[in-house]
C-alpha atoms as a PDB file:
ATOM      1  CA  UNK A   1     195.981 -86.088-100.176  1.00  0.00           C
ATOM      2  CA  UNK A   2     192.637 -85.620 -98.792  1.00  0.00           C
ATOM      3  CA  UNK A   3     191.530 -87.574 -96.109  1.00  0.00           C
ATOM      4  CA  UNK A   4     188.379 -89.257 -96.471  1.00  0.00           C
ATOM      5  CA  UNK A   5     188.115 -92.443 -94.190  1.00  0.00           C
ATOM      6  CA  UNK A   6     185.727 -89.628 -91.585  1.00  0.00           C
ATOM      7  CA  UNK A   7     183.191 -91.176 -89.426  1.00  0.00           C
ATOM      8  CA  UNK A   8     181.020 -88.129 -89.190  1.00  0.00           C
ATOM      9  CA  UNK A   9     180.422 -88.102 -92.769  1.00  0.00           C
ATOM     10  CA  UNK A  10     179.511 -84.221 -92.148  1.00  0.00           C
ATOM     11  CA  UNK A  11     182.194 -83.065 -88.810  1.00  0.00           C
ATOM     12  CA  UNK A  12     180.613 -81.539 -86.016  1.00  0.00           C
ATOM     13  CA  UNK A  13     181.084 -78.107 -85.762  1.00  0.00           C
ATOM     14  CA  UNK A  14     181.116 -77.449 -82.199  1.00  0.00           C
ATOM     15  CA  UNK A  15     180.781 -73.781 -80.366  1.00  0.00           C
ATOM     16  CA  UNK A  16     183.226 -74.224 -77.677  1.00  0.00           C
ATOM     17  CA  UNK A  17     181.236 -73.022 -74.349  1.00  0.00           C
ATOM     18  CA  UNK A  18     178.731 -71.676 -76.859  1.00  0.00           C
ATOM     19  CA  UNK A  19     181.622 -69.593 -78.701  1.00  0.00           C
ATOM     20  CA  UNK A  20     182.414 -67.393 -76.322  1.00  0.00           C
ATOM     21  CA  UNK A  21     184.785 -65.242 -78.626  1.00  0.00           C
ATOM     22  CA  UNK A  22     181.085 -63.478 -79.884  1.00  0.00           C
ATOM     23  CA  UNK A  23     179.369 -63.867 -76.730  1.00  0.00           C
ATOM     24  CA  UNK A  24     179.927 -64.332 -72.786  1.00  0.00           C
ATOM     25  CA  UNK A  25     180.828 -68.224 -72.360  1.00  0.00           C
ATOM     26  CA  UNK A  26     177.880 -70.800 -71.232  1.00  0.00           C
ATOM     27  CA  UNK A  27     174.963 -67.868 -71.643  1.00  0.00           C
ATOM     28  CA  UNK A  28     171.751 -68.034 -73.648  1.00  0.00           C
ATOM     29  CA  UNK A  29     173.230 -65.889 -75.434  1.00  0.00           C
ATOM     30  CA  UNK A  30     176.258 -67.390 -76.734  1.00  0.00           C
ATOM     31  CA  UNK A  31     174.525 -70.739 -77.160  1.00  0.00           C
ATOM     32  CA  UNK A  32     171.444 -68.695 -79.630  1.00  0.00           C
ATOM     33  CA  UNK A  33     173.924 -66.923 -81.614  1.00  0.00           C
ATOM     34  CA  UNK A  34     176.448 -70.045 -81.940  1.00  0.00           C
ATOM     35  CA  UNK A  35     173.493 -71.737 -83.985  1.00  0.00           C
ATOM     36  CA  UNK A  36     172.713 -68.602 -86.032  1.00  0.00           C
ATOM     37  CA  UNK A  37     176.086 -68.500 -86.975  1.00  0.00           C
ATOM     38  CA  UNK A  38     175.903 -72.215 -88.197  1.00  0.00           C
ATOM     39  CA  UNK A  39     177.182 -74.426 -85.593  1.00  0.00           C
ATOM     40  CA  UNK A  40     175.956 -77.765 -85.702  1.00  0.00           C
ATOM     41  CA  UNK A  41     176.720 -78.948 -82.123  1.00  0.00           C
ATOM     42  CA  UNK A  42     177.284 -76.986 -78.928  1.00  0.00           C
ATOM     43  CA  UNK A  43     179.406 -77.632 -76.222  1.00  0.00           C
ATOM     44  CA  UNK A  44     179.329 -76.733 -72.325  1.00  0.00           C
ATOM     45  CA  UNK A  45     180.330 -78.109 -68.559  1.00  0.00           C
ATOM     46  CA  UNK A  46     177.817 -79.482 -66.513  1.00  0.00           C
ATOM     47  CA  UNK A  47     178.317 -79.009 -62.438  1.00  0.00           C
ATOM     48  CA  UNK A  48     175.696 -79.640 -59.767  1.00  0.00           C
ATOM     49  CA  UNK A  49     174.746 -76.974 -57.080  1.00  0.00           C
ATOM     50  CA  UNK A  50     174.141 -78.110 -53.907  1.00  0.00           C
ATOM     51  CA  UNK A  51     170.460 -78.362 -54.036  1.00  0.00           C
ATOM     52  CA  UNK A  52     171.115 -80.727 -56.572  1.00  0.00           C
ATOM     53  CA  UNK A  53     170.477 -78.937 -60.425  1.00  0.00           C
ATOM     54  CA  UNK A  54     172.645 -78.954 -63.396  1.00  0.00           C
ATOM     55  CA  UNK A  55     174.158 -75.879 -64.248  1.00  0.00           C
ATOM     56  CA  UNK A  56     176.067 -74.366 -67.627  1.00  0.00           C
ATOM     57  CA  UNK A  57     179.439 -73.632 -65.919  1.00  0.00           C
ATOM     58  CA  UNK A  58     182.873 -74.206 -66.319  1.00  0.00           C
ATOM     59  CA  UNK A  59     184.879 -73.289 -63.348  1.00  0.00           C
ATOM     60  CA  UNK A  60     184.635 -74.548 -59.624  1.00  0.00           C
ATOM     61  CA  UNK A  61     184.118 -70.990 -58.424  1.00  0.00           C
ATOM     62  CA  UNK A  62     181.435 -68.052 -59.703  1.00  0.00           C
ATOM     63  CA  UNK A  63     181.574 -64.423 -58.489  1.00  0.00           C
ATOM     64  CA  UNK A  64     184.866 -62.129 -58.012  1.00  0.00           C
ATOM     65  CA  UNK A  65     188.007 -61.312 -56.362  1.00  0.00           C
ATOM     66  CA  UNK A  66     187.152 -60.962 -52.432  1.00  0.00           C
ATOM     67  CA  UNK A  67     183.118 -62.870 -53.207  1.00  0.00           C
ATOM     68  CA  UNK A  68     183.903 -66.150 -54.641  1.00  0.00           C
ATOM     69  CA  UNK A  69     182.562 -68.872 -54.486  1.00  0.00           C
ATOM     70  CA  UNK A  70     182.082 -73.070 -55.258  1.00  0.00           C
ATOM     71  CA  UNK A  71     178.820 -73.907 -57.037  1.00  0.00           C
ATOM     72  CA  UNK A  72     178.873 -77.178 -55.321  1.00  0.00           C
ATOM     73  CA  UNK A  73     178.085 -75.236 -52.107  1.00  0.00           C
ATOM     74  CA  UNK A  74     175.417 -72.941 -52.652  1.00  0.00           C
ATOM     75  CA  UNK A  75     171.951 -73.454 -54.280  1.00  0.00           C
ATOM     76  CA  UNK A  76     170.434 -72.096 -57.754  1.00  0.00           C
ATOM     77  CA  UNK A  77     169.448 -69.007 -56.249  1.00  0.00           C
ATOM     78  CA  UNK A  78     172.689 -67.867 -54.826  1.00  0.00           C
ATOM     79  CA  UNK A  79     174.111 -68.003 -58.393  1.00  0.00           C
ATOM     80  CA  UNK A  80     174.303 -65.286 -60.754  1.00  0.00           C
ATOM     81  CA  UNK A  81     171.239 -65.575 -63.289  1.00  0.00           C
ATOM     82  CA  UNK A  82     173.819 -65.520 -65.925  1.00  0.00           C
ATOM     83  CA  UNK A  83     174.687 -69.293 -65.204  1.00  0.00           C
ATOM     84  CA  UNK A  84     171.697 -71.272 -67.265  1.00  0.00           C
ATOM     85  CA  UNK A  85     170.534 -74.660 -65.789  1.00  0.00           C
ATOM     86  CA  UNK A  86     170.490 -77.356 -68.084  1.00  0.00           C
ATOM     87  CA  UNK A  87     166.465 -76.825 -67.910  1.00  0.00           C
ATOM     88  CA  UNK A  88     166.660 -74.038 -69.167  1.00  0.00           C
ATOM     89  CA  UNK A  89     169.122 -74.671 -71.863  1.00  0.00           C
ATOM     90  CA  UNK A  90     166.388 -77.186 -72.967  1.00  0.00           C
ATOM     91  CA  UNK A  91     163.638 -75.075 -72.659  1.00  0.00           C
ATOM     92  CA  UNK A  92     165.517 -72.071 -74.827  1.00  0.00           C
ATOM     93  CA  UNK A  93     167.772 -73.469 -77.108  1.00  0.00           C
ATOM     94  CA  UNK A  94     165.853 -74.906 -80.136  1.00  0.00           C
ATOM     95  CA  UNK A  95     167.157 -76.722 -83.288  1.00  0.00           C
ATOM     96  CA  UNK A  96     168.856 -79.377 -84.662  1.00  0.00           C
ATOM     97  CA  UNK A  97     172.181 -79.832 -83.041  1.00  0.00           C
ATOM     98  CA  UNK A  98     174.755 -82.275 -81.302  1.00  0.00           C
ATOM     99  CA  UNK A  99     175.533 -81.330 -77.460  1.00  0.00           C
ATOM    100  CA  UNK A 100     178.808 -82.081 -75.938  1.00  0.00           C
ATOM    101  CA  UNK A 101     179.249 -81.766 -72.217  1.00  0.00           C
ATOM    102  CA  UNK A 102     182.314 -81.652 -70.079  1.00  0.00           C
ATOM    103  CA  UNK A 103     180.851 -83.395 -67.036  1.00  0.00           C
ATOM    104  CA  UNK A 104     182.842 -81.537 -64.329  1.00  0.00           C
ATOM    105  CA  UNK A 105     180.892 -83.239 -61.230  1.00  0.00           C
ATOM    106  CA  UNK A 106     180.867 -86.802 -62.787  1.00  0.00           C
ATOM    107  CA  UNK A 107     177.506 -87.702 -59.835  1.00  0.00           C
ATOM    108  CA  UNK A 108     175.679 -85.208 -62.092  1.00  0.00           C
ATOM    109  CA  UNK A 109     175.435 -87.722 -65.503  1.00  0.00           C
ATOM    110  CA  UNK A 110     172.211 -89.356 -64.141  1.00  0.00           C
ATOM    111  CA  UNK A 111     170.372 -85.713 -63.888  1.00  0.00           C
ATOM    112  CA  UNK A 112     171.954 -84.957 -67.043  1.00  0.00           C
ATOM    113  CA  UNK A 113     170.325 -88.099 -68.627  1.00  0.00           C
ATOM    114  CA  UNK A 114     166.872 -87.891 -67.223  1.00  0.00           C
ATOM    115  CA  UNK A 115     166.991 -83.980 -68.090  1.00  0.00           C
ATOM    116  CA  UNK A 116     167.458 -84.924 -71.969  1.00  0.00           C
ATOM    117  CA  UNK A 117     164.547 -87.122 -71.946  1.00  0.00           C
ATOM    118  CA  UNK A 118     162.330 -85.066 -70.045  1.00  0.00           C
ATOM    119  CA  UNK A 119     162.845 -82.489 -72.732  1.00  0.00           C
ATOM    120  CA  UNK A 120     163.198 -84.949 -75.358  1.00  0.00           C
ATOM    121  CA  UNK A 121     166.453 -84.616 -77.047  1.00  0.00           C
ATOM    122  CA  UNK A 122     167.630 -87.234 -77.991  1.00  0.00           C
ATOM    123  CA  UNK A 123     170.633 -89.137 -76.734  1.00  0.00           C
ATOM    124  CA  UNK A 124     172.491 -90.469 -79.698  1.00  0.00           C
ATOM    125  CA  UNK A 125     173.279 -86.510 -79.473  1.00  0.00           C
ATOM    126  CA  UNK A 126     174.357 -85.782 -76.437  1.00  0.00           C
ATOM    127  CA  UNK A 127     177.965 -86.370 -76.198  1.00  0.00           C
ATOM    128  CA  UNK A 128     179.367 -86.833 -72.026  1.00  0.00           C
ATOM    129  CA  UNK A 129     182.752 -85.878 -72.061  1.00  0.00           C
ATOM    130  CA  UNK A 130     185.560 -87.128 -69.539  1.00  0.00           C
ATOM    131  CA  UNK A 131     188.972 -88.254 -68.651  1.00  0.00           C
ATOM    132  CA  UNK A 132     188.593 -91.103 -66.390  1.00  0.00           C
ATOM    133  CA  UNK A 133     187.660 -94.624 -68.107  1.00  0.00           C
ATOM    134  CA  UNK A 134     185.984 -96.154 -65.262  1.00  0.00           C
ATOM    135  CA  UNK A 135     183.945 -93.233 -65.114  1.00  0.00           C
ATOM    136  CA  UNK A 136     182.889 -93.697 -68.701  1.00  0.00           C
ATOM    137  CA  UNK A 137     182.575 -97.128 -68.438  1.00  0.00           C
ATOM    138  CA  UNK A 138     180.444 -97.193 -65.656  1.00  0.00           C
ATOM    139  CA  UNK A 139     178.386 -94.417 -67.925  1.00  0.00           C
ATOM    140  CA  UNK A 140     177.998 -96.888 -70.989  1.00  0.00           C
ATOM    141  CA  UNK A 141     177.117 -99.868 -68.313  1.00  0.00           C
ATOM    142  CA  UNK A 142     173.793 -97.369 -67.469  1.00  0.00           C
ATOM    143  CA  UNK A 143     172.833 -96.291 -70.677  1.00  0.00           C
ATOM    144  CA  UNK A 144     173.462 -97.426 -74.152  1.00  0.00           C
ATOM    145  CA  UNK A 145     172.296 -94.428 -76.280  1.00  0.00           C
ATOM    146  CA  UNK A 146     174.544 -92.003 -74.796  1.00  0.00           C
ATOM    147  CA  UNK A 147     177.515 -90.578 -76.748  1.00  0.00           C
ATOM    148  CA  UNK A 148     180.594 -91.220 -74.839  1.00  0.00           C
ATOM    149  CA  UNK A 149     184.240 -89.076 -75.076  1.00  0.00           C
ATOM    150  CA  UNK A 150     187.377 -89.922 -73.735  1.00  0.00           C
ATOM    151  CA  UNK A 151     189.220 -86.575 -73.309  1.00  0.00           C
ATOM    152  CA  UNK A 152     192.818 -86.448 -72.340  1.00  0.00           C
ATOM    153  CA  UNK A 153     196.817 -85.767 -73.616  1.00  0.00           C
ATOM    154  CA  UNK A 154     198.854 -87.806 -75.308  1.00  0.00           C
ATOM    155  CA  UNK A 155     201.278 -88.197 -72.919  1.00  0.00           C
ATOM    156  CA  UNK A 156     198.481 -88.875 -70.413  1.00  0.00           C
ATOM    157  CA  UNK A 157     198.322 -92.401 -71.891  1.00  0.00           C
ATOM    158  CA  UNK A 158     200.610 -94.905 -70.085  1.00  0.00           C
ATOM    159  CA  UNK A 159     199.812 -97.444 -72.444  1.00  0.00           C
ATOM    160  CA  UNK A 160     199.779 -95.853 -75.775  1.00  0.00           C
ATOM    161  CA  UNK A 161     196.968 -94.440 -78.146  1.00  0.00           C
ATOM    162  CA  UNK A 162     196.900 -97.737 -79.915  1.00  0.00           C
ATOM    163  CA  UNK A 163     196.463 -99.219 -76.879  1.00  0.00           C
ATOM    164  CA  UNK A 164     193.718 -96.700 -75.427  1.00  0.00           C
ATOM    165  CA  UNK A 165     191.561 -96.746 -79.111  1.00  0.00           C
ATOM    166  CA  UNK A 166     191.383-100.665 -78.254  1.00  0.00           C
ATOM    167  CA  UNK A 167     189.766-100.069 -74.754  1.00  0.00           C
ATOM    168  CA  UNK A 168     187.788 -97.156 -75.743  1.00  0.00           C
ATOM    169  CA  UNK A 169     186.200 -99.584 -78.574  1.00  0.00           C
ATOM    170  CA  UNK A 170     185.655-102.273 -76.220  1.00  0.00           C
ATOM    171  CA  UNK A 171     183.928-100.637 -73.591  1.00  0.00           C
ATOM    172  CA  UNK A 172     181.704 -98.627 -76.265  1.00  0.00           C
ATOM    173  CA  UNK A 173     183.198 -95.116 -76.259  1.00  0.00           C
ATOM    174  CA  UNK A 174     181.998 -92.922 -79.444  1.00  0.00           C
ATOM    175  CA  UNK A 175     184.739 -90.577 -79.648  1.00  0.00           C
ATOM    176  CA  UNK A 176     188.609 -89.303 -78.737  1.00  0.00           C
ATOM    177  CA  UNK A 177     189.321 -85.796 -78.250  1.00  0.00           C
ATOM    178  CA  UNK A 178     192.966 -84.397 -78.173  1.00  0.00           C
ATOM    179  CA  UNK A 179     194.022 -80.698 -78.108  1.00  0.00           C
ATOM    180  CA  UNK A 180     194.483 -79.975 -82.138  1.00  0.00           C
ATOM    181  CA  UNK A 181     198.168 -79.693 -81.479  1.00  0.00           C
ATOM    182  CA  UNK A 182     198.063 -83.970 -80.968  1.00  0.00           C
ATOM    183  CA  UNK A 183     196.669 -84.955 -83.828  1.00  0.00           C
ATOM    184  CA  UNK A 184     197.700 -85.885 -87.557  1.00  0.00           C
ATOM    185  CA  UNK A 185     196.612 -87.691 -90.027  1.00  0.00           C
ATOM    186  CA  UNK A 186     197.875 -91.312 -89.220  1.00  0.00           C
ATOM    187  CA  UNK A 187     196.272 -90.377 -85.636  1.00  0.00           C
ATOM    188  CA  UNK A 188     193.031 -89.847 -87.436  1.00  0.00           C
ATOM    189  CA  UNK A 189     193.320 -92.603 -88.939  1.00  0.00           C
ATOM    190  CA  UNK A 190     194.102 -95.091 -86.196  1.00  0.00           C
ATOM    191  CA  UNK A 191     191.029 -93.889 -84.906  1.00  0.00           C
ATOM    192  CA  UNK A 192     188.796 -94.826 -87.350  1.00  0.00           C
ATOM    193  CA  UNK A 193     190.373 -98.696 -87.473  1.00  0.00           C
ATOM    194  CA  UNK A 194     188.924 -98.902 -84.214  1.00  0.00           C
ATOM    195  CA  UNK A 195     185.554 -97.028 -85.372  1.00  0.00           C
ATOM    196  CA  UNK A 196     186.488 -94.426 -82.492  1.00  0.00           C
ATOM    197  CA  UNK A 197     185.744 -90.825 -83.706  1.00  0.00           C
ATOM    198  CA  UNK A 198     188.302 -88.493 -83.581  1.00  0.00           C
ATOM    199  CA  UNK A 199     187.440 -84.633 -81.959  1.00  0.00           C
ATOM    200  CA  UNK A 200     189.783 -81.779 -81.526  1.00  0.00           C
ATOM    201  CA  UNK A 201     189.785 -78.939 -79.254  1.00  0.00           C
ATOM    202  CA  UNK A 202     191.256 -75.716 -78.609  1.00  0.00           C
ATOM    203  CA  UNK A 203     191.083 -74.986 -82.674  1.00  0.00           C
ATOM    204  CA  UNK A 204     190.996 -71.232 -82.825  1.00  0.00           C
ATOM    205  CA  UNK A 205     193.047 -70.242 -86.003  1.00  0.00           C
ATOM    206  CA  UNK A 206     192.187 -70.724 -89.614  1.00  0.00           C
ATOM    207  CA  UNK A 207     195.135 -72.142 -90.356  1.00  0.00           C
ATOM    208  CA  UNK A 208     194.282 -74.997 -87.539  1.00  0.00           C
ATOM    209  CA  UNK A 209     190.835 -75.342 -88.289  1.00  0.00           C
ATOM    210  CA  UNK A 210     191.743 -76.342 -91.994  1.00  0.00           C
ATOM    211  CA  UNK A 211     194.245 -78.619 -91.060  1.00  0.00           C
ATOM    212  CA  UNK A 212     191.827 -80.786 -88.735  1.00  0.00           C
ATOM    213  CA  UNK A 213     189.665 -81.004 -91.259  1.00  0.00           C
ATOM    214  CA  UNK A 214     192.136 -82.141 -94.163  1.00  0.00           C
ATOM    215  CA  UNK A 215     193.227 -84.719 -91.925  1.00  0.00           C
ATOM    216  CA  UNK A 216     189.506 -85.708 -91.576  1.00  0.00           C
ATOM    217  CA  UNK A 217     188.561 -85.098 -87.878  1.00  0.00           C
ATOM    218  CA  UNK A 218     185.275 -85.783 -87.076  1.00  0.00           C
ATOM    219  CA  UNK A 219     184.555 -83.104 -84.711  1.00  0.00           C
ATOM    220  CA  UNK A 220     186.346 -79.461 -84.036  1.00  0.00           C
ATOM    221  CA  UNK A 221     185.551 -77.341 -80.949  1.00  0.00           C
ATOM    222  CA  UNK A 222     186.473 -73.833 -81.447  1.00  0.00           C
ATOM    223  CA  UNK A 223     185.373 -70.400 -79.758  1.00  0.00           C
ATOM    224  CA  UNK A 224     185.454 -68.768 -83.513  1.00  0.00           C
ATOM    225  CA  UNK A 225     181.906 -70.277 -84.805  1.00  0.00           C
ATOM    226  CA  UNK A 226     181.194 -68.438 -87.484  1.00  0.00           C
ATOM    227  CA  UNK A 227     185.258 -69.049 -88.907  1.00  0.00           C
ATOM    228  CA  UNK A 228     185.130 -72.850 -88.668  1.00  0.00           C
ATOM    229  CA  UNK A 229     181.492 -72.865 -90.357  1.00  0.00           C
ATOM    230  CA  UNK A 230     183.559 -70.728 -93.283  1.00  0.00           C
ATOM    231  CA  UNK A 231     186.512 -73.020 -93.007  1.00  0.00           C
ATOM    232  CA  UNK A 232     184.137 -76.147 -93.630  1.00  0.00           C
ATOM    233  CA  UNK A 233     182.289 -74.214 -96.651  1.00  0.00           C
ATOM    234  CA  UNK A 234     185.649 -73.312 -98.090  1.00  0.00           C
ATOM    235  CA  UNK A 235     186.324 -77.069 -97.471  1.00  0.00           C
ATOM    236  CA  UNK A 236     183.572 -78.588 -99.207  1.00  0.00           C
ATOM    237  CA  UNK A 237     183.734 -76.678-102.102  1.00  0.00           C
ATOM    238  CA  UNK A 238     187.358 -76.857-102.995  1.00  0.00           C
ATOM    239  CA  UNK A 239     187.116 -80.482-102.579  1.00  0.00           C
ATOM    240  CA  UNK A 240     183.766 -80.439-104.811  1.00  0.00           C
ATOM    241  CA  UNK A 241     185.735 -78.629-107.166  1.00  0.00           C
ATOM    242  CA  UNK A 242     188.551 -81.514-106.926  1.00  0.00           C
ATOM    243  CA  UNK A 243     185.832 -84.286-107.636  1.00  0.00           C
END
């Protein structure tokens, strides 16, 4: 049986790190051809460098071997022009599409925020992504236009998923996201009792990918873009067919 009880009418399709299996991870690059190969959201990690600007990034460290070092302690110039700012992602990146961060420095949200509405995008699509609940609920307490996501594990959650949806509804969180390993369908659907979307990450096979969206996840991060935009075609119109 079909699931059909999704939030996102439509899932979001998001390029993990911009899909970094067809181009280097958080580039221009990756995050241009992500959307030419029909993602509909894109996802990153936002750090701060010491002088204080958001970059694309998603380790600690940048460089190599013998010459690394923390992006917290140097300044935009020190690092590798590779590594975007969130500036320029806004300045570059055109289109219509969802934007999920993984805020790695969690002092960074309020540049994040006033970068997105400096540049106009607006905020019931930008998804901030984190573990800690405080953290997210001290988010939602400054800004109520802001997509919110709880990510953790499973077994991560002292007090149970049922539990966790309840708080996450309460305190305004959007959206849950679980490695695709965690979820099934009565998961799914717990979620959507409590009007909490369900996202999945870490979906790289077919096989995966067309599970989560049986089960009727409402979002799928995977580094294969142009594969889960198939998988969602091949979706749609088998279950046209059905109808």
């Amino acid at each position: 049986m079909e699931a059909e009880s999704r939030i996102e009418r439509t899932p979001i399709l998001f390029a993990h790190r911009g899909g970094k299996a067809d181009a280097p991870g958080n580039t221009i690059e990756a995050f241009s051809l992500a959307l030419s190969n029909h993602a509909t959201g894109l996802e990153s990690d936002a750090r701060l460098t010491k002088c204080g600007n958001v970059v694309l990034h998603h380790d600690r460290h940048y460089g190599r071997l013998f010459w690394r070092r923390q992006v917290k302690n140097n300044v935009l110039d020190a690092l590798p022009s590779t590594i975007p700012t969130l500036e320029k992602f806004f300045s570059t990146i055109k289109g219509n599409f969802d934007l999920s961060l993984d805020v790695k420095d969690s002092e960074s949200t309020d540049n994040i925020l006033a970068i997105a509405e400096r540049f106009s995008f607006p905020l019931k699509r930008l998804w901030l992504c984190h573990p800690d609940i405080e953290k997210i609920t001290a988010w939602r307490a400054c800004n109520a236009d802001v997509r919110l996501i709880n990510s953790t594990a499973i077994d991560r959650i002292k007090e149970g998923p049922e539990r966790r949806l309840a708080t996450l509804k309460e305190i305004g969180v959007d959206a849950f996201n679980l490695h695709f390993s965690e979820w099934n369908e009565g998961l799914v659907s717990l979620c959507h009792r409590f009007e909490v979307r369900s996202f999945a990450w870490d979906a790289q096979e077919e096989r995966q990918i067309k599970y989560l969206l049986k089960i009727g996840v409402d979002g799928i991060y995977s580094d294969h873009v142009r594969k889960m935009s198939e998988m969602w075609s091949e979706y749609q119109n088998k279950n046209s067919k059905v109808s």
